[in-house]
C-alpha atoms as a PDB file:
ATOM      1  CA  UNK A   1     -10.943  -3.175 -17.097  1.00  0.00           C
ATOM      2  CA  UNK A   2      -7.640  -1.729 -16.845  1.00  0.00           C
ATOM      3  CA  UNK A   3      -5.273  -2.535 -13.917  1.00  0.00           C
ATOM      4  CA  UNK A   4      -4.436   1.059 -14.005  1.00  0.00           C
ATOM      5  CA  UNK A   5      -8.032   1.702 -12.913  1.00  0.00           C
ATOM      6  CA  UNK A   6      -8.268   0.109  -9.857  1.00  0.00           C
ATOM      7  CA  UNK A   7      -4.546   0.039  -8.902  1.00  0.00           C
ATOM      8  CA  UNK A   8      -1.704   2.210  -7.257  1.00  0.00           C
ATOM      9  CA  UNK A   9       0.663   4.525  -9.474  1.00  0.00           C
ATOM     10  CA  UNK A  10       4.056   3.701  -9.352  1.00  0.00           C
ATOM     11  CA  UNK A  11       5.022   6.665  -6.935  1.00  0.00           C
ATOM     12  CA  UNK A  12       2.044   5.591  -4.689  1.00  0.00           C
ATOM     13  CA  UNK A  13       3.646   2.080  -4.445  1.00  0.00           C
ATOM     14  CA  UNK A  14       6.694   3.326  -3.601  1.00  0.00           C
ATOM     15  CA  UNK A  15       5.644   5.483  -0.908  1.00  0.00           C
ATOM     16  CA  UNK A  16       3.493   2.782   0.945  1.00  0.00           C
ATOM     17  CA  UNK A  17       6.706   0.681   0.650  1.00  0.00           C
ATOM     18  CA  UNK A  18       9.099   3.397   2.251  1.00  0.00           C
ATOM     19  CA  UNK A  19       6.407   3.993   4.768  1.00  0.00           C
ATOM     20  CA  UNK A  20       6.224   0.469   5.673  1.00  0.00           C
ATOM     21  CA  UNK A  21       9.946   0.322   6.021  1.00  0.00           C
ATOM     22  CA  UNK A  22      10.628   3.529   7.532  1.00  0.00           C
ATOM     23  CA  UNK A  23       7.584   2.570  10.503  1.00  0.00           C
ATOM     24  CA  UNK A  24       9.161  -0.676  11.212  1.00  0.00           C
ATOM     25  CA  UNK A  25       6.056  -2.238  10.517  1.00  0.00           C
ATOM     26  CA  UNK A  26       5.050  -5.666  10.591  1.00  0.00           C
ATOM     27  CA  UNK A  27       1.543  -5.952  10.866  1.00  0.00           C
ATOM     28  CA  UNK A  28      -0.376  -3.993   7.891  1.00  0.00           C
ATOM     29  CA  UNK A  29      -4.135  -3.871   6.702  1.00  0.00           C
ATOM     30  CA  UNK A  30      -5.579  -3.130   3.359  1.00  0.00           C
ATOM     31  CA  UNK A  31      -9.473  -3.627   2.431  1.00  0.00           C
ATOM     32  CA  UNK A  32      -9.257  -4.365  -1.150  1.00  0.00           C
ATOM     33  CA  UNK A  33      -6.960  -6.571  -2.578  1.00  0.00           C
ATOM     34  CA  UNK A  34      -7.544  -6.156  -6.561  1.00  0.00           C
ATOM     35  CA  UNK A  35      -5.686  -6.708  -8.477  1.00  0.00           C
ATOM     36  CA  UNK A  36      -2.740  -7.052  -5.835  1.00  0.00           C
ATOM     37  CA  UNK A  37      -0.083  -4.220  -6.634  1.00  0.00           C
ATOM     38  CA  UNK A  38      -0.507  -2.359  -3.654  1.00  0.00           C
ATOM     39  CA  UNK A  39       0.065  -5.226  -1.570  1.00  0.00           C
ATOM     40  CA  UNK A  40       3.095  -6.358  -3.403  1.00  0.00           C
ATOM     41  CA  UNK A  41       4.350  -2.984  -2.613  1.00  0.00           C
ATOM     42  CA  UNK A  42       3.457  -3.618   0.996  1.00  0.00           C
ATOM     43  CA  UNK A  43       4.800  -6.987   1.537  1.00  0.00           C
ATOM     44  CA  UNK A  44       8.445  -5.500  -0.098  1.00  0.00           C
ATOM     45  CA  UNK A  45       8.616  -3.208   2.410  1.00  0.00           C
ATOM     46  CA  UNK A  46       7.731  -5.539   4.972  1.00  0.00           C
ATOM     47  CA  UNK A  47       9.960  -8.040   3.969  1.00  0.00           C
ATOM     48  CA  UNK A  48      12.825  -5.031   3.571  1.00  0.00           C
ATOM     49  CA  UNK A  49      12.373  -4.869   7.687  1.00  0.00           C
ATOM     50  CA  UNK A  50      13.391  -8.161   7.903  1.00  0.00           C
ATOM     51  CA  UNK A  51      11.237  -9.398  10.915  1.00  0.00           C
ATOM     52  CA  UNK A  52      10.148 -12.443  11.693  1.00  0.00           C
ATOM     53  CA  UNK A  53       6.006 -13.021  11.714  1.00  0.00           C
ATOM     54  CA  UNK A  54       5.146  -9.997   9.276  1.00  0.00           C
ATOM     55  CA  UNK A  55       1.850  -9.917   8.190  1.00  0.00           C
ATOM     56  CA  UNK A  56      -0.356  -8.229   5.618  1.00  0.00           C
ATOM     57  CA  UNK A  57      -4.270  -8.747   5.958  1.00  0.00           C
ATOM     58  CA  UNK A  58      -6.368  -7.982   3.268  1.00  0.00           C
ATOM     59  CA  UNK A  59     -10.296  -7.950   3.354  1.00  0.00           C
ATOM     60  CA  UNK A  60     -11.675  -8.377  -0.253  1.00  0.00           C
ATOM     61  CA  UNK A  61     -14.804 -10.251  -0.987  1.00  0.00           C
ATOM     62  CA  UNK A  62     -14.242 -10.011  -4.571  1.00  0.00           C
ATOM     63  CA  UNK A  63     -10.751 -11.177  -4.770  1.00  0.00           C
ATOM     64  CA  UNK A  64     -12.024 -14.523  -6.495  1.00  0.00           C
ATOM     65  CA  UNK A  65     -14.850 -13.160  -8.397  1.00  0.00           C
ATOM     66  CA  UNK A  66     -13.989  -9.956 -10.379  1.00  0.00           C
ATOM     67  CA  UNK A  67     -10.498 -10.232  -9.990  1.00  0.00           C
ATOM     68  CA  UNK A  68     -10.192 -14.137 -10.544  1.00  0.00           C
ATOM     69  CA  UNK A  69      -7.714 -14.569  -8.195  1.00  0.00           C
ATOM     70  CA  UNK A  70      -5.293 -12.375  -9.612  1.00  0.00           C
ATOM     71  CA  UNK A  71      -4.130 -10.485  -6.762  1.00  0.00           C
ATOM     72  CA  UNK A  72      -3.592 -13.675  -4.657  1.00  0.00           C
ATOM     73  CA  UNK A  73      -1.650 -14.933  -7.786  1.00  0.00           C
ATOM     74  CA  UNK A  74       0.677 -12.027  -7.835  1.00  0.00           C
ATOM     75  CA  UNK A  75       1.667 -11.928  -4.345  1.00  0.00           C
ATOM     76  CA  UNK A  76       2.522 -15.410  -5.009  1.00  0.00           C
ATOM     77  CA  UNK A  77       4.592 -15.084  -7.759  1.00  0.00           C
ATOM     78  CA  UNK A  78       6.435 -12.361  -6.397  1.00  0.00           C
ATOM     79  CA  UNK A  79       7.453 -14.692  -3.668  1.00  0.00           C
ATOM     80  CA  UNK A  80       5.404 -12.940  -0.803  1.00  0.00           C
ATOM     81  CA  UNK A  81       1.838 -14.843  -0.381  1.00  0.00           C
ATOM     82  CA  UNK A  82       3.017 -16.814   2.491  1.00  0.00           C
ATOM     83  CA  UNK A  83       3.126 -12.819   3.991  1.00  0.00           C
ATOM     84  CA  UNK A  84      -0.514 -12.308   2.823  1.00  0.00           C
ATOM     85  CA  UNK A  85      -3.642 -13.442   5.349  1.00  0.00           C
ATOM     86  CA  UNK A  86      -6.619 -12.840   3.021  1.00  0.00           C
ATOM     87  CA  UNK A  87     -10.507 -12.412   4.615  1.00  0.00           C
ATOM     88  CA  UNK A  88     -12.878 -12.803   1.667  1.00  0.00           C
ATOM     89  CA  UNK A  89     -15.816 -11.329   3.166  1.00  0.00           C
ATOM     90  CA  UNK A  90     -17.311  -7.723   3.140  1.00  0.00           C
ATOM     91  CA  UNK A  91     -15.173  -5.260   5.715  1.00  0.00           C
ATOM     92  CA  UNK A  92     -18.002  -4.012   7.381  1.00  0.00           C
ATOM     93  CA  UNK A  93     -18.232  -7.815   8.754  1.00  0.00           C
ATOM     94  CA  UNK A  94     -14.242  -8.477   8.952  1.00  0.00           C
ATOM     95  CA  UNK A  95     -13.346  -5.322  10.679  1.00  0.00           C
ATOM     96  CA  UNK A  96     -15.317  -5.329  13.943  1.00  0.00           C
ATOM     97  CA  UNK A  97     -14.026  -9.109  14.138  1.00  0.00           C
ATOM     98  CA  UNK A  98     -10.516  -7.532  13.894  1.00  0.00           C
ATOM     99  CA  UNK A  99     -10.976  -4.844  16.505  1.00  0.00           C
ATOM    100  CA  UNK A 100     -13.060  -7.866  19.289  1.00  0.00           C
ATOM    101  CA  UNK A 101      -9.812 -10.465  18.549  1.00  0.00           C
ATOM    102  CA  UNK A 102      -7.706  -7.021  19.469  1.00  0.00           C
ATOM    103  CA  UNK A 103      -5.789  -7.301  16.242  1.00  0.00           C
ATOM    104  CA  UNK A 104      -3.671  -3.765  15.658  1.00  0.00           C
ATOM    105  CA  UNK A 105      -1.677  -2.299  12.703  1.00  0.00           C
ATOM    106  CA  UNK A 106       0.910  -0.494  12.091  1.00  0.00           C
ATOM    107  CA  UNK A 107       0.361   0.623   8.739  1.00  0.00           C
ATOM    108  CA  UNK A 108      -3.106   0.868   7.499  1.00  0.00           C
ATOM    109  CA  UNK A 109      -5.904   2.028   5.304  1.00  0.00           C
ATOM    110  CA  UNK A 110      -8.370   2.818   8.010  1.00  0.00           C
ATOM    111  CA  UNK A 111      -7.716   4.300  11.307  1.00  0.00           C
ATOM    112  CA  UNK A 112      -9.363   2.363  14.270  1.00  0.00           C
ATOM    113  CA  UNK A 113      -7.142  -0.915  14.202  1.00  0.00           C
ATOM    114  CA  UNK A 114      -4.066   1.126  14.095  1.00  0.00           C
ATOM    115  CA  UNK A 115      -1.581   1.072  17.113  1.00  0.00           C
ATOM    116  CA  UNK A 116      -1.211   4.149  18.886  1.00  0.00           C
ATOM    117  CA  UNK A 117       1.205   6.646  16.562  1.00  0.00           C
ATOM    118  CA  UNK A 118       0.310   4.038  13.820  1.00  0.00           C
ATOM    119  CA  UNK A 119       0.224   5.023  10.046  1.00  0.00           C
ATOM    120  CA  UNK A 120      -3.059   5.569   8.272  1.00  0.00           C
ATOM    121  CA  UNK A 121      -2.483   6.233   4.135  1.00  0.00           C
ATOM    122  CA  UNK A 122      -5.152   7.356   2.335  1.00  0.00           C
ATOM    123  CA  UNK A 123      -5.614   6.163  -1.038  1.00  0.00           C
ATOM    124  CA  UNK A 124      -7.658   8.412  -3.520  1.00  0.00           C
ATOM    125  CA  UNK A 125      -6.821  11.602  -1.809  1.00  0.00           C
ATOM    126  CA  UNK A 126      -7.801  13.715  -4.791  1.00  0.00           C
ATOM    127  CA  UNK A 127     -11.444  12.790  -4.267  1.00  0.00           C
ATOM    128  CA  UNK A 128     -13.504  15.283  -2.117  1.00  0.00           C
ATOM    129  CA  UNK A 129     -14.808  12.871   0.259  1.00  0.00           C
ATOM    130  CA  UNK A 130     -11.377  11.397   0.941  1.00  0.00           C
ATOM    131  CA  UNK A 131      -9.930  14.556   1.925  1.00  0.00           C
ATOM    132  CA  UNK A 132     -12.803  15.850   4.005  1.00  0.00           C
ATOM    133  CA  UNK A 133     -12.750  12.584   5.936  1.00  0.00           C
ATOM    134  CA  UNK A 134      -8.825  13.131   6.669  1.00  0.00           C
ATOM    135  CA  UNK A 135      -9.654  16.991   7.733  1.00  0.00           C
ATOM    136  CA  UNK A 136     -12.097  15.670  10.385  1.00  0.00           C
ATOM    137  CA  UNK A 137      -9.429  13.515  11.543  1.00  0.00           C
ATOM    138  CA  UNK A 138      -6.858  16.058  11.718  1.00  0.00           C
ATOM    139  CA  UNK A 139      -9.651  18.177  13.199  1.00  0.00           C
ATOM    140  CA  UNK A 140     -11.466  15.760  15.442  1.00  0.00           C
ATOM    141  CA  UNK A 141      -9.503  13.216  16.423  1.00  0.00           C
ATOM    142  CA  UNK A 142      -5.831  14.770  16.829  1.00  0.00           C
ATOM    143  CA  UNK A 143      -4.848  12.964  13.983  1.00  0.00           C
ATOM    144  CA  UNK A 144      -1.546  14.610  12.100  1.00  0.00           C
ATOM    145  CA  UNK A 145      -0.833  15.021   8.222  1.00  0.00           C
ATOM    146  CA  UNK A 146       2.682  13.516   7.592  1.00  0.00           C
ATOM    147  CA  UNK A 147       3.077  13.167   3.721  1.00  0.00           C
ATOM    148  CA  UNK A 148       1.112  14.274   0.809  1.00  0.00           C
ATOM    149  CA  UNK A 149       1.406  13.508  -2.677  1.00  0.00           C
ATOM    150  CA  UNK A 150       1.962  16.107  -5.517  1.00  0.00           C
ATOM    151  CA  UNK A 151      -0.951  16.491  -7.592  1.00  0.00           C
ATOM    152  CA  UNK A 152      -1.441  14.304  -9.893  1.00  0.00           C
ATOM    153  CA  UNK A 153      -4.626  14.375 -12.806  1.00  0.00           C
ATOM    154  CA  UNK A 154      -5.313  10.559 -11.639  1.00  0.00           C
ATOM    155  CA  UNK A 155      -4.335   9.706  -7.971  1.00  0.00           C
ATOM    156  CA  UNK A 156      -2.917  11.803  -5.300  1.00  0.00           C
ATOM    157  CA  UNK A 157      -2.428  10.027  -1.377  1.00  0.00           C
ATOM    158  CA  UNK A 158      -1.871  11.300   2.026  1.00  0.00           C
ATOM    159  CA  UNK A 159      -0.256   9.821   5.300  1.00  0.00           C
ATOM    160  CA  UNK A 160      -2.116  10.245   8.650  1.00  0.00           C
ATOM    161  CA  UNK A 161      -0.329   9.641  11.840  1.00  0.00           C
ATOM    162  CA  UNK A 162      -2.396   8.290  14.660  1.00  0.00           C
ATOM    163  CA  UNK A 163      -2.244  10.176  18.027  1.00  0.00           C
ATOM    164  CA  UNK A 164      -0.001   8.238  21.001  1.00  0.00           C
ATOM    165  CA  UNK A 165      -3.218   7.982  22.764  1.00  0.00           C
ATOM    166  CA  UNK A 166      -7.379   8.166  21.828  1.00  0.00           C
ATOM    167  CA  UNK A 167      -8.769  11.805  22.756  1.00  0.00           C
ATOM    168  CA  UNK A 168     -11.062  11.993  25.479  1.00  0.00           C
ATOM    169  CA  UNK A 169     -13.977  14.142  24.330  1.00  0.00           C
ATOM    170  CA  UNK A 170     -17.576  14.133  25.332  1.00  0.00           C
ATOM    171  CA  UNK A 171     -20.203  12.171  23.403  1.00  0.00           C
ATOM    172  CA  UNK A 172     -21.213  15.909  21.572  1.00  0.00           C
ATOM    173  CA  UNK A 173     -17.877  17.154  20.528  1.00  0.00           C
ATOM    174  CA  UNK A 174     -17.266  18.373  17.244  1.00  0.00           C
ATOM    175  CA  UNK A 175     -15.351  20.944  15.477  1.00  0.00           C
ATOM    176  CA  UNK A 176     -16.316  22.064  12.044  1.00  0.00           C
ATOM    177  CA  UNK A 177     -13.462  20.923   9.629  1.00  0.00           C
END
């Protein structure tokens, strides 16, 4: 399997880094570690805003297994695993332990653990699903489209902002998106 396959472009890598930087951040989340390119790109752009107790979790359950360590090794390395808190279980068990030890982002993949006005970037934007989930954000849940990528035949990305404060809607709202 390539790297290619599973990891960021370049200009992807780039972007989460300015966005990281440019948000202040210092307290990201990524589920999927791989084979750790993305999060190198992360922990740069943490480590460009020069605060102290920066952290970057990542949930991967497969992080030993199919990628035989790889990702942990890079981060290493490059200098930045001491930046890197890794949860080697499934998401669908890590995140809800997140979100009850009231753990928030500023820069994430997913959207409920971010801060208020937080950062949500979507990887694999040019696939259907992706961007119908970030139109019922925008739609739903006030959410706002900062950045998209140009097209690209492989990868595209897009950057959510999180509204300053959760919507108040009743239990039976929805708007088509």
């Amino acid at each position: 399997m390539s790297r290619r396959a599973v990891s960021v472009t370049p200009a992807e890598g780039e972007a989460l880094r300015e966005w990281v930087k440019r948000e202040g951040a210092t307290r990201t989340v990524q589920i999927g570690l791989g084979y750790g390119v993305s999060a190198l790109y992360i922990c740069q752009g943490l480590l460009a805003n020069g605060r102290n107790g920066a952290r970057h979790v990542v949930i991967d359950p497969h992080q030993e297994t199919r990628f035989a360590g790889d990702g942990l090794r890079l981060l290493d390395e490059a200098g930045v695993g001491e930046l890197a808190e890794l949860h080697p279980d499934e998401s669908q068990i890590v995140l809800p332990r997140l979100l009850s030890e009231g753990r928030r982002f500023d820069l994430a993949f997913l959207g409920r653990l971010v801060r208020p006005e937080g950062i949500v970037f979507l990887d694999d934007y040019q696939l259907p699903a992706v961007a119908r989930a970030a139109s019922f954000c925008t739609t739903n849940l006030g959410w706002k489209v900062e950045e998209i990528s140009a097209p690209d035949d492989l990868h595209r990305w897009a950057v959510l902002r999180t509204p300053a404060a959760m919507l108040e809607r009743p239990f039976d709202h929805f708007v088509d998106f």
